[in-house]
N, C-alpha and C. Protein backbone atom coordinates (compact mmCIF):
# COMPACT_ATOMS: atom_id res chain seq x y z
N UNK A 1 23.59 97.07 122.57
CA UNK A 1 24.01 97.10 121.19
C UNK A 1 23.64 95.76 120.54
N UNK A 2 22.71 95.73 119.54
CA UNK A 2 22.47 94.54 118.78
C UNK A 2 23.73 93.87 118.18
N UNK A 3 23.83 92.28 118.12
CA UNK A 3 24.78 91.34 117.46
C UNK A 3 24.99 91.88 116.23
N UNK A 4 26.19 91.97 115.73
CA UNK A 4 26.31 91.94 114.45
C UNK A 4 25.66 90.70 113.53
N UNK A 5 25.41 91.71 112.39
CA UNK A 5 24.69 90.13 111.70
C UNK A 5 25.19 89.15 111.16
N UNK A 6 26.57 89.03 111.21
CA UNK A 6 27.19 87.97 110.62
C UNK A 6 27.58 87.05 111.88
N UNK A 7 27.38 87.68 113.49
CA UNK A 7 27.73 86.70 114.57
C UNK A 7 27.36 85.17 114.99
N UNK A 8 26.08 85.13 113.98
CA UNK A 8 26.09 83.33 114.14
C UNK A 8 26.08 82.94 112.79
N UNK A 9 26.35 83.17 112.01
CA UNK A 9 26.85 82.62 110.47
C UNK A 9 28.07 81.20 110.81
N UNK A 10 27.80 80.24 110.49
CA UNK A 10 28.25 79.38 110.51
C UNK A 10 29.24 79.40 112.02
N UNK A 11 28.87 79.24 113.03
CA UNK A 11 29.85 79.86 114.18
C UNK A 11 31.23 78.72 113.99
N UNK A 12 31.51 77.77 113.40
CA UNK A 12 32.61 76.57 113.87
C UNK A 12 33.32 76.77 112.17
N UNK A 13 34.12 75.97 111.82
CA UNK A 13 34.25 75.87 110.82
C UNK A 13 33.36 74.30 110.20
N UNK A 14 33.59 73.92 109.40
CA UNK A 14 33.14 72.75 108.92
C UNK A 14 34.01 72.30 107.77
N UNK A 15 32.70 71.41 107.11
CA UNK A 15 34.14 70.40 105.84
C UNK A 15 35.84 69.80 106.44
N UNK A 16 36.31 69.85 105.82
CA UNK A 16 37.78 69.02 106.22
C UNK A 16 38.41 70.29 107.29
N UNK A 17 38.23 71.72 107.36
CA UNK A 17 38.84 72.40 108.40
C UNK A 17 38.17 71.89 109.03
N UNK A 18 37.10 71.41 109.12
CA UNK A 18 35.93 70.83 110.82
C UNK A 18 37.13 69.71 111.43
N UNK A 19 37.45 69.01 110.28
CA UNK A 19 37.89 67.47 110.97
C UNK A 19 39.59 67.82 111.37
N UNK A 20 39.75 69.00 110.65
CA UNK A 20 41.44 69.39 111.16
C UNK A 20 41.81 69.90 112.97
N UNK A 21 40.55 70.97 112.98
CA UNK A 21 40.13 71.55 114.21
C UNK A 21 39.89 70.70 115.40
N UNK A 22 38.92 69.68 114.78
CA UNK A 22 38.82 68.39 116.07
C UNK A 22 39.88 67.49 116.23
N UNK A 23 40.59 67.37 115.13
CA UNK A 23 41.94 66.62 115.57
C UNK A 23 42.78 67.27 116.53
N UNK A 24 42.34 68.49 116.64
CA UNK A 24 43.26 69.65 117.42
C UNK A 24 43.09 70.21 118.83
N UNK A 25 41.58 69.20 119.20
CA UNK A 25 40.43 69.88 120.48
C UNK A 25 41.07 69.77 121.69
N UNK A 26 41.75 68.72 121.73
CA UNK A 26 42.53 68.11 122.69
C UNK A 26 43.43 69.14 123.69
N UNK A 27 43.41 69.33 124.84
CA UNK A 27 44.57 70.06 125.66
C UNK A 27 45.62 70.06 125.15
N UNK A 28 46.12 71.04 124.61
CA UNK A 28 48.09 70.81 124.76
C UNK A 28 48.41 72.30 125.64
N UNK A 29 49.44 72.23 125.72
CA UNK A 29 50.07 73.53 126.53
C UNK A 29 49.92 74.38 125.18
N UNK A 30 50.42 74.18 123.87
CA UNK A 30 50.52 75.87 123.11
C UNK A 30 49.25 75.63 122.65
N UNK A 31 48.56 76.51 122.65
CA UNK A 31 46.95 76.98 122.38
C UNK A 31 46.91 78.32 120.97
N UNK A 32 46.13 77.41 120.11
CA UNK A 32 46.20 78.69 118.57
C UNK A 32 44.61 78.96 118.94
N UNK A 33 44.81 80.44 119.52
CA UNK A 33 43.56 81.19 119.10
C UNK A 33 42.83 81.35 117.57
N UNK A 34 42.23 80.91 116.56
CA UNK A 34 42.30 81.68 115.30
C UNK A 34 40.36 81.09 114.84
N UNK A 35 39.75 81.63 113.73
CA UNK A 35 38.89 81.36 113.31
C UNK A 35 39.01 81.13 111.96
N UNK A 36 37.73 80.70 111.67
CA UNK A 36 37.82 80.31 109.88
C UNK A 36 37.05 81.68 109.24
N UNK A 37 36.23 82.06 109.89
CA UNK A 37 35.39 82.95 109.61
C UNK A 37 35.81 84.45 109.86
N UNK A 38 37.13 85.11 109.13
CA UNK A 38 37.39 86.23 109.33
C UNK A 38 37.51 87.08 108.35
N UNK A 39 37.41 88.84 108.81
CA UNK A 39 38.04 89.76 107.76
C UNK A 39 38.73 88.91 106.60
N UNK A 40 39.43 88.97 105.16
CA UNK A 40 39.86 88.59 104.64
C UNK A 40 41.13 89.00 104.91
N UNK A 41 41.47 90.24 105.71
CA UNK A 41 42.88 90.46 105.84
C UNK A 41 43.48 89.78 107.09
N UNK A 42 42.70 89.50 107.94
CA UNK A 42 42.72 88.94 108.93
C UNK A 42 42.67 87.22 108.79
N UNK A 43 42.36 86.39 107.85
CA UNK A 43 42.13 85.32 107.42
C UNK A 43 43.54 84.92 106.75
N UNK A 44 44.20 85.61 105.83
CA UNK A 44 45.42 85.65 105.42
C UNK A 44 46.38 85.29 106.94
N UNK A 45 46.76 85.78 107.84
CA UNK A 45 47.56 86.06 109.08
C UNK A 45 47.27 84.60 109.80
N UNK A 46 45.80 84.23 109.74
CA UNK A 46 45.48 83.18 110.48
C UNK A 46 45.99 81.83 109.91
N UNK A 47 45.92 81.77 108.46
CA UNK A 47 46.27 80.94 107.58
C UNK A 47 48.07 80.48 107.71
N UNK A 48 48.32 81.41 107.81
CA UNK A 48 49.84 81.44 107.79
C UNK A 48 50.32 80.44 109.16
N UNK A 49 49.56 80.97 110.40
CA UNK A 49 50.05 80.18 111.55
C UNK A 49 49.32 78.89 111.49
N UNK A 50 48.40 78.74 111.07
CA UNK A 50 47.43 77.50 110.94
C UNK A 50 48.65 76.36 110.64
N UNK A 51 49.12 76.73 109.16
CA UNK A 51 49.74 76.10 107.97
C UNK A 51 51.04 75.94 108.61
N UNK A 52 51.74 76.99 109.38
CA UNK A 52 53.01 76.12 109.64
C UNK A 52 53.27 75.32 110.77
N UNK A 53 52.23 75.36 111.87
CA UNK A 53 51.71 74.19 112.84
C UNK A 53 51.35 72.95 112.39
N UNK A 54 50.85 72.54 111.41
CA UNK A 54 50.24 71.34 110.55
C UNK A 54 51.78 71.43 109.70
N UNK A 55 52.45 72.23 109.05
CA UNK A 55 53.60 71.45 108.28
C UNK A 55 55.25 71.29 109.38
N UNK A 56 55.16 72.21 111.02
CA UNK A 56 56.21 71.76 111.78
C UNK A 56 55.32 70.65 112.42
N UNK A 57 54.08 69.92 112.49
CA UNK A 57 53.90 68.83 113.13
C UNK A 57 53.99 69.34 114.92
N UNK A 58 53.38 70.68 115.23
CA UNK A 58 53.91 71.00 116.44
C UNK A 58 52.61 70.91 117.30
N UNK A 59 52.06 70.39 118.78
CA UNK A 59 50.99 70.01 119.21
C UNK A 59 50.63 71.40 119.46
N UNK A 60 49.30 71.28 119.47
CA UNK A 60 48.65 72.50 119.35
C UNK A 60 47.29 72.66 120.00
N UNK A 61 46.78 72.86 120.48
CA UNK A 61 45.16 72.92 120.70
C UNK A 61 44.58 74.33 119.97
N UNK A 62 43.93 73.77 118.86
CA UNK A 62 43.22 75.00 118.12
C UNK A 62 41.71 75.27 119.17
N UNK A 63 41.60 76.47 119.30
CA UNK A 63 40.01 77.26 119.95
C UNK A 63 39.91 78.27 118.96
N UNK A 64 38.45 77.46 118.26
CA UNK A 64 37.63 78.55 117.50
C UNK A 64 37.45 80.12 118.15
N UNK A 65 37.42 81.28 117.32
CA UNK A 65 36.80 82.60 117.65
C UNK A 65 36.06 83.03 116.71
N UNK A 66 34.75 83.27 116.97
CA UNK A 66 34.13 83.95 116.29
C UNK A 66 34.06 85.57 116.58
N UNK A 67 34.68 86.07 115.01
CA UNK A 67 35.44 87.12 115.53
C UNK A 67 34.20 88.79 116.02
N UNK A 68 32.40 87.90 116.03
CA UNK A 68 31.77 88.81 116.87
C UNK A 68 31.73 88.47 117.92
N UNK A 69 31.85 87.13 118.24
CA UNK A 69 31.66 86.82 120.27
C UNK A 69 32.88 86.24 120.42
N UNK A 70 33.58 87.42 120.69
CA UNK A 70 35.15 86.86 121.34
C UNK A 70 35.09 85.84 122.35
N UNK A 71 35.70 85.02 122.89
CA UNK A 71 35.88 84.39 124.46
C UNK A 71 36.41 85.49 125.15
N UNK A 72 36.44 85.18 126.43
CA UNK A 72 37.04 86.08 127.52
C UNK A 72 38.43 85.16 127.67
N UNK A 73 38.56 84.15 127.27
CA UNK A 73 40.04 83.34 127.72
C UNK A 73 40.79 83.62 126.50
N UNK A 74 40.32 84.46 125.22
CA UNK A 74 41.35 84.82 124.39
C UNK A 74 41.59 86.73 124.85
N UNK A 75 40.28 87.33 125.39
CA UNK A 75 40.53 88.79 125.58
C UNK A 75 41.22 88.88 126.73
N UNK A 76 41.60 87.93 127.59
CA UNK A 76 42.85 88.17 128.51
C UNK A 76 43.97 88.00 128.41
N UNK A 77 44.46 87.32 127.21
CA UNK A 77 45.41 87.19 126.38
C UNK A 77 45.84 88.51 125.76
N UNK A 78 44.67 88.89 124.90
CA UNK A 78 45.14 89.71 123.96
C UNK A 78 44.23 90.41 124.03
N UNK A 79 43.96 91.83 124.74
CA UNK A 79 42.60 92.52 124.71
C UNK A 79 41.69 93.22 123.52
N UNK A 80 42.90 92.98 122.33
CA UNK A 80 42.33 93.61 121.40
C UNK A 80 41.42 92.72 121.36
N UNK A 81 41.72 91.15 121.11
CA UNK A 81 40.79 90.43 120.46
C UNK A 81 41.06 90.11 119.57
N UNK A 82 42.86 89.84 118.91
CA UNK A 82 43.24 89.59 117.40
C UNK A 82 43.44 88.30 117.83
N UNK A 83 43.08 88.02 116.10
CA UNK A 83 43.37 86.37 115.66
C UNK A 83 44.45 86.67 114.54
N UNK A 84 45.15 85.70 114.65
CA UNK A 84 46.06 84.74 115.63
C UNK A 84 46.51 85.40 116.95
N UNK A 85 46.02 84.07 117.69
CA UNK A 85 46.62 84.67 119.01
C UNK A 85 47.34 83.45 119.80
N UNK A 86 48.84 83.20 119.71
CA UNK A 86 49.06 82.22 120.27
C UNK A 86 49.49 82.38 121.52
N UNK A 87 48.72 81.01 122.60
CA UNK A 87 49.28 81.13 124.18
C UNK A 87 50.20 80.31 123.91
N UNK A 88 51.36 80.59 124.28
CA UNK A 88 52.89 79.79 124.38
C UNK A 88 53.38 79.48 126.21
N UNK A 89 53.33 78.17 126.28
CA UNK A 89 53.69 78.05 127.77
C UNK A 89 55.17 78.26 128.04
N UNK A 90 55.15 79.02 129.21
CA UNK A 90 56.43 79.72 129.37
C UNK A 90 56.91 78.98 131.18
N UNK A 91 58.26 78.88 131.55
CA UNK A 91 58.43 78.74 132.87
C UNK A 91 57.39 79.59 134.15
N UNK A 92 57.07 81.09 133.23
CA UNK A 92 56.08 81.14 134.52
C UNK A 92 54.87 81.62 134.24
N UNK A 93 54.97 80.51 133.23
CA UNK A 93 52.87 80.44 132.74
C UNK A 93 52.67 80.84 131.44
N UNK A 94 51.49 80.77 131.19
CA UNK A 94 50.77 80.87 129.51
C UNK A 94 51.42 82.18 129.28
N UNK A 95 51.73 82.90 128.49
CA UNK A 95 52.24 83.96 127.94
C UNK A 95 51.27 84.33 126.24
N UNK A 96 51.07 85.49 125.71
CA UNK A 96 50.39 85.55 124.05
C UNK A 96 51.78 85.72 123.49
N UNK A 97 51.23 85.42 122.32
CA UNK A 97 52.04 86.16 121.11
C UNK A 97 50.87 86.54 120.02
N UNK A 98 50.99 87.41 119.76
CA UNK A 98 49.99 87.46 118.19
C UNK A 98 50.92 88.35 117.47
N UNK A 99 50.47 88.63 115.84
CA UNK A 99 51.28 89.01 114.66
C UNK A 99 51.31 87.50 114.12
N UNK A 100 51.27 87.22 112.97
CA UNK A 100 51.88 86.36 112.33
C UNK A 100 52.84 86.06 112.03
N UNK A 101 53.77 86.49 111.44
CA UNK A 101 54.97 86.95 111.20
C UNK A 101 56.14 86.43 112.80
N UNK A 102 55.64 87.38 113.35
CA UNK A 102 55.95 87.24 115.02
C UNK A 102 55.89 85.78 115.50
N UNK A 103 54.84 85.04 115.35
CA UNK A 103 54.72 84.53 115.92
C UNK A 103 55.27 82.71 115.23
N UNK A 104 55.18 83.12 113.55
CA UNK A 104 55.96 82.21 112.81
C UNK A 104 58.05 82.01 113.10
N UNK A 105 57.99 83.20 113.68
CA UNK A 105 59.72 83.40 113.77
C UNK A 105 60.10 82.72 115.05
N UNK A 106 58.95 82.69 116.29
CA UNK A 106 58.70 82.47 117.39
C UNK A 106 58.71 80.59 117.20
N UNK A 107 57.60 80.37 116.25
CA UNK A 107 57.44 78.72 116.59
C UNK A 107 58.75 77.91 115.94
N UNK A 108 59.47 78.53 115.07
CA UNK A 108 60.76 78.06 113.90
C UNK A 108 62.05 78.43 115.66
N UNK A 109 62.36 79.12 116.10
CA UNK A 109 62.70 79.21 117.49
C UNK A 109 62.89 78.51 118.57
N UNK A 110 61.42 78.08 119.11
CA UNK A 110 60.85 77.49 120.15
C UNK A 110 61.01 76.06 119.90
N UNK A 111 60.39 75.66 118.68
CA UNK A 111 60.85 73.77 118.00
C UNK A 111 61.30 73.89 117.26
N UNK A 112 63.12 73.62 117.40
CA UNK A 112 63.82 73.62 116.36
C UNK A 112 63.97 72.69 115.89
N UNK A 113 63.81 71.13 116.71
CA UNK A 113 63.47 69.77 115.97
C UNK A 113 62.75 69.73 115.42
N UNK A 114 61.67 70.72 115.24
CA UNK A 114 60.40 70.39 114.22
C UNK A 114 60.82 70.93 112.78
N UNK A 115 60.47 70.23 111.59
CA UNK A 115 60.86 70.43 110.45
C UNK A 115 59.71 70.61 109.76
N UNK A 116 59.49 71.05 108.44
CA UNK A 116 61.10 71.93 107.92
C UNK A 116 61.31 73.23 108.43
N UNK A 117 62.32 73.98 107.99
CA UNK A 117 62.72 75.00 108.41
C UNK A 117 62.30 76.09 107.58
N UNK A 118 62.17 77.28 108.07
CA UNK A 118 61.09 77.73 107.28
C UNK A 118 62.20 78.96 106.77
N UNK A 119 63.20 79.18 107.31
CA UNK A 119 64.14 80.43 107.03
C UNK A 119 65.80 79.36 106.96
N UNK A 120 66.74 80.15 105.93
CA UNK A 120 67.68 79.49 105.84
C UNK A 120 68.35 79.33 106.91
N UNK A 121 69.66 78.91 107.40
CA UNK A 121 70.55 79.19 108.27
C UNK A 121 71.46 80.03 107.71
N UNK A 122 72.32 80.16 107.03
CA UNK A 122 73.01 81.67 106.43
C UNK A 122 72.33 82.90 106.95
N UNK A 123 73.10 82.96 107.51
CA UNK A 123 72.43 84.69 108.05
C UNK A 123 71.95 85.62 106.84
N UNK A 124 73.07 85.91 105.56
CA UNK A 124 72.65 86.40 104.95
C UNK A 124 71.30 86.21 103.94
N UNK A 125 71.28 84.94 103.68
CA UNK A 125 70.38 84.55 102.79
C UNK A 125 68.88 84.69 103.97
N UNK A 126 68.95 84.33 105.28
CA UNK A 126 67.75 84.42 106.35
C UNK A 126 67.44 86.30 106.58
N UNK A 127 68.48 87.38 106.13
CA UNK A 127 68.24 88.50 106.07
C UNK A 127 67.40 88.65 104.43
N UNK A 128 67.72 88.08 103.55
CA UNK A 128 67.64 88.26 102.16
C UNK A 128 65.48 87.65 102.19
N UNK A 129 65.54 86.43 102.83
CA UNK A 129 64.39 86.15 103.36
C UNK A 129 63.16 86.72 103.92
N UNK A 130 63.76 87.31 104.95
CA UNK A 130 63.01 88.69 105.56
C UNK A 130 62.40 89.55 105.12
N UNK A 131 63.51 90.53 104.04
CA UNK A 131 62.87 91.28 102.85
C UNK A 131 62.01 90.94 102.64
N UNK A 132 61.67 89.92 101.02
CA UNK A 132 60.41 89.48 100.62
C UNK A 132 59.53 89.28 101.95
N UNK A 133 59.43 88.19 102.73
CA UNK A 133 58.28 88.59 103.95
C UNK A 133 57.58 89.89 103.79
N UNK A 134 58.51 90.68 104.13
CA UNK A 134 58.21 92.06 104.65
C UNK A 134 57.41 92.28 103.68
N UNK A 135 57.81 92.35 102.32
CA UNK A 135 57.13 92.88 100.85
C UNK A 135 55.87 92.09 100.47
N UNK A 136 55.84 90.36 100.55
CA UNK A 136 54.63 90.31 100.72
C UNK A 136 53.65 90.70 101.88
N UNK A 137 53.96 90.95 103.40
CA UNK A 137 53.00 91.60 104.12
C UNK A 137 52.89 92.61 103.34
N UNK A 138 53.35 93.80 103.69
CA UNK A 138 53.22 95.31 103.64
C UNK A 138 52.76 95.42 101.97
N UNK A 139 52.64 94.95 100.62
CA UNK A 139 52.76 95.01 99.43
C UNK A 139 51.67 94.42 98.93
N UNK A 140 51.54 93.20 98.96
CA UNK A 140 51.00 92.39 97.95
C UNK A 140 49.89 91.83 98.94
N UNK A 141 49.85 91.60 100.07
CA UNK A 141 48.57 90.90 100.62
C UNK A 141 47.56 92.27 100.64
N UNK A 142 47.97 93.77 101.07
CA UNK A 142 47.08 94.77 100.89
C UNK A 142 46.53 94.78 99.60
N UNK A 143 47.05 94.92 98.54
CA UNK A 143 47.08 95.09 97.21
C UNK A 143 46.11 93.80 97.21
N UNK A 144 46.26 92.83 97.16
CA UNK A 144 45.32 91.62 97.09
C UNK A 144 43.94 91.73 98.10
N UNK A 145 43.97 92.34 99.02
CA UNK A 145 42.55 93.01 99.78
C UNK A 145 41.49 94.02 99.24
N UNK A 146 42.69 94.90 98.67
CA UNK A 146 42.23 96.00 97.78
C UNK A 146 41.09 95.79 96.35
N UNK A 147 42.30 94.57 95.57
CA UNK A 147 41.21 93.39 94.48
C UNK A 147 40.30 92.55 95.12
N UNK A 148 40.04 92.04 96.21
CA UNK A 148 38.87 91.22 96.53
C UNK A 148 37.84 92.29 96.99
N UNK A 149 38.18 93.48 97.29
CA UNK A 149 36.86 94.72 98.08
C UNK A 149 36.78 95.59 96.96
N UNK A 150 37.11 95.53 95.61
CA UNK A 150 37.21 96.58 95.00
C UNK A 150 35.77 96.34 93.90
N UNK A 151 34.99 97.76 93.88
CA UNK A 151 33.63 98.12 93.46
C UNK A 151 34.17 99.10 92.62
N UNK A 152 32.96 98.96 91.80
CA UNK A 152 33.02 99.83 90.68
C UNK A 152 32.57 101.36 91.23
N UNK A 153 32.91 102.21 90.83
CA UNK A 153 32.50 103.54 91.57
C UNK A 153 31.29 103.83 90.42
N UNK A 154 30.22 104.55 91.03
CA UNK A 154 29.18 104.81 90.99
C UNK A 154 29.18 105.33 89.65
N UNK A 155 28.45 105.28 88.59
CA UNK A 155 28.42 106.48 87.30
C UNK A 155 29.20 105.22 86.26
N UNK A 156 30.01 104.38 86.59
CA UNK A 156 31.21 104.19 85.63
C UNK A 156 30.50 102.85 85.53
N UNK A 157 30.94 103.02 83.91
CA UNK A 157 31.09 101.24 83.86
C UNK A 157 31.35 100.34 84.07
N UNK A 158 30.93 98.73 84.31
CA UNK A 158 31.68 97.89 84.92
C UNK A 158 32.96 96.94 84.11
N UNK A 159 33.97 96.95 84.30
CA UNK A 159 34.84 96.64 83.70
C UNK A 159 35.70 95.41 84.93
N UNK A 160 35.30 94.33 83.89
CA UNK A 160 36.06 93.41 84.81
C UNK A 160 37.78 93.32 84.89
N UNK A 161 38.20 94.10 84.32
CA UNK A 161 39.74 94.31 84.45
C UNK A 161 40.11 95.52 85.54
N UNK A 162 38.55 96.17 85.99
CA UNK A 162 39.21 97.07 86.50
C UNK A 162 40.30 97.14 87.96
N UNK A 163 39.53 96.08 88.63
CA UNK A 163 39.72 95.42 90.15
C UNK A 163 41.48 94.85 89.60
N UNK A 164 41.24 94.17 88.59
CA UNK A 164 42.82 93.65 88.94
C UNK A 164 44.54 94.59 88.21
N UNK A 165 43.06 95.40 87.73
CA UNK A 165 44.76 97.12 86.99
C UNK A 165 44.96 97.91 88.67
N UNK A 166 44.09 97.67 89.62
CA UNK A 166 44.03 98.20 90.50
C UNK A 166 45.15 97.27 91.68
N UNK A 167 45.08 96.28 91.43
CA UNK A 167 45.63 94.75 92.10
C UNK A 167 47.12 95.34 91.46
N UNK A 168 47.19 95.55 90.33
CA UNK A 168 49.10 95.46 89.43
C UNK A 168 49.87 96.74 90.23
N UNK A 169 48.95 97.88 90.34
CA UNK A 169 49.22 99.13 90.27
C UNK A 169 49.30 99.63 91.72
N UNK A 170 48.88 98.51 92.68
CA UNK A 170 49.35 98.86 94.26
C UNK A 170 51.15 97.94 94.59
N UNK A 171 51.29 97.14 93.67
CA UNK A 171 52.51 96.38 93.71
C UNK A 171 53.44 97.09 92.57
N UNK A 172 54.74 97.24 93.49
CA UNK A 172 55.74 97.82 92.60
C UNK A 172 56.99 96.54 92.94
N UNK A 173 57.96 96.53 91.95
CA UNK A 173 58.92 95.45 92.16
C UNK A 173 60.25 96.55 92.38
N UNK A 174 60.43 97.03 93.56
CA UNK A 174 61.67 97.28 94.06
C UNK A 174 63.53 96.88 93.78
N UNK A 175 63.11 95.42 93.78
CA UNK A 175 64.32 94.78 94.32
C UNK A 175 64.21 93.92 93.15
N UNK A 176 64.64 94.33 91.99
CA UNK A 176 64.79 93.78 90.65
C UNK A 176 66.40 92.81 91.20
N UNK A 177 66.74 93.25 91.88
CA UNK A 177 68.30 92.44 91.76
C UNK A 177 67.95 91.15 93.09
N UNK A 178 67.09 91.04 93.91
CA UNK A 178 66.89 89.67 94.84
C UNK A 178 65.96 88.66 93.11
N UNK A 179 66.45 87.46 93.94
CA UNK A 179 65.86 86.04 93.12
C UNK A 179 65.45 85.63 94.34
């Protein structure tokens, strides 16, 4: 089966993610699987764990994936082959986690000295929290995939409003009564 053609397109990241990544090359025990170069829905998820490792200050060893030539030391982890994929050292050895979400609830958990905190302590207000999460996954990051892939259908005119009536109209506001 021939390479996909986007498999050596810039394989590393570069610019200031280059110099973030090499600050990161170093061994540590928790290991962030993730790439720069992904799906856009998949780039969202990666971003998220990237960002709260760099704002809990938590050691990390980032390993590039290029998400056409997987490694074999991330597909034994995780056979799908998803990014984010974090190895978390456990009493009896490297262990994955992947999901974002999952794995953000996981690192706020695991270093609780590390600051800031990313969910309240009030139970209720850390349930009230959750919600929205949930609503921007499931809601608004699709809906926002939908506007970055969205083409004009064939025959029709091009209307640059059309992509983002399409962006309003996958998001509904439910929960008029949360702030």
């Amino acid at each position: 089966m021939p390479a996909h053609p986007d498999s050596d397109i810039y394989p590393e990241a570069s610019g200031p993610a280059k110099t973030l990544v090499n600050k990161h090359s170093d061994e540590q025990p928790l290991k962030l699987y993730a790439g720069w170069f992904c799906p856009p829905n998949i780039f969202i998820s990666v971003q998220r764990v990237w960002l709260a490792l760099e704002e809990k200050q938590i050691p990390y060893q980032y390993i590039e994936v290029n998400p056409y030539n997987k490694p074999d030391s991330l597909l034994t982890l995780n056979p799908r082959g998803l990014v984010p994929t974090l190895e978390c050292p456990t009493e009896t050895g490297p262990k994955p986690l992947y999901e974002s979400t999952v794995i953000l609830e996981y690192l706020e958990e695991a270093y609780p000295t590390n600051g800031p905190k990313f969910l309240p302590e009030d139970p209720y207000s850390r349930a009230r929290a959750r919600i929205w999460i949930d609503y921007v996954t499931s809601r608004i990051i699709p809906s926002f995939h939908r506007f970055l892939q969205y083409q004009v259908p064939p025959g029709e005119a091009a209307d640059q409003d059309s992509g983002l009536l399409q962006l309003r109209g996958g998001i509904s506001w439910p929960f008029e009564d949360l702030d």
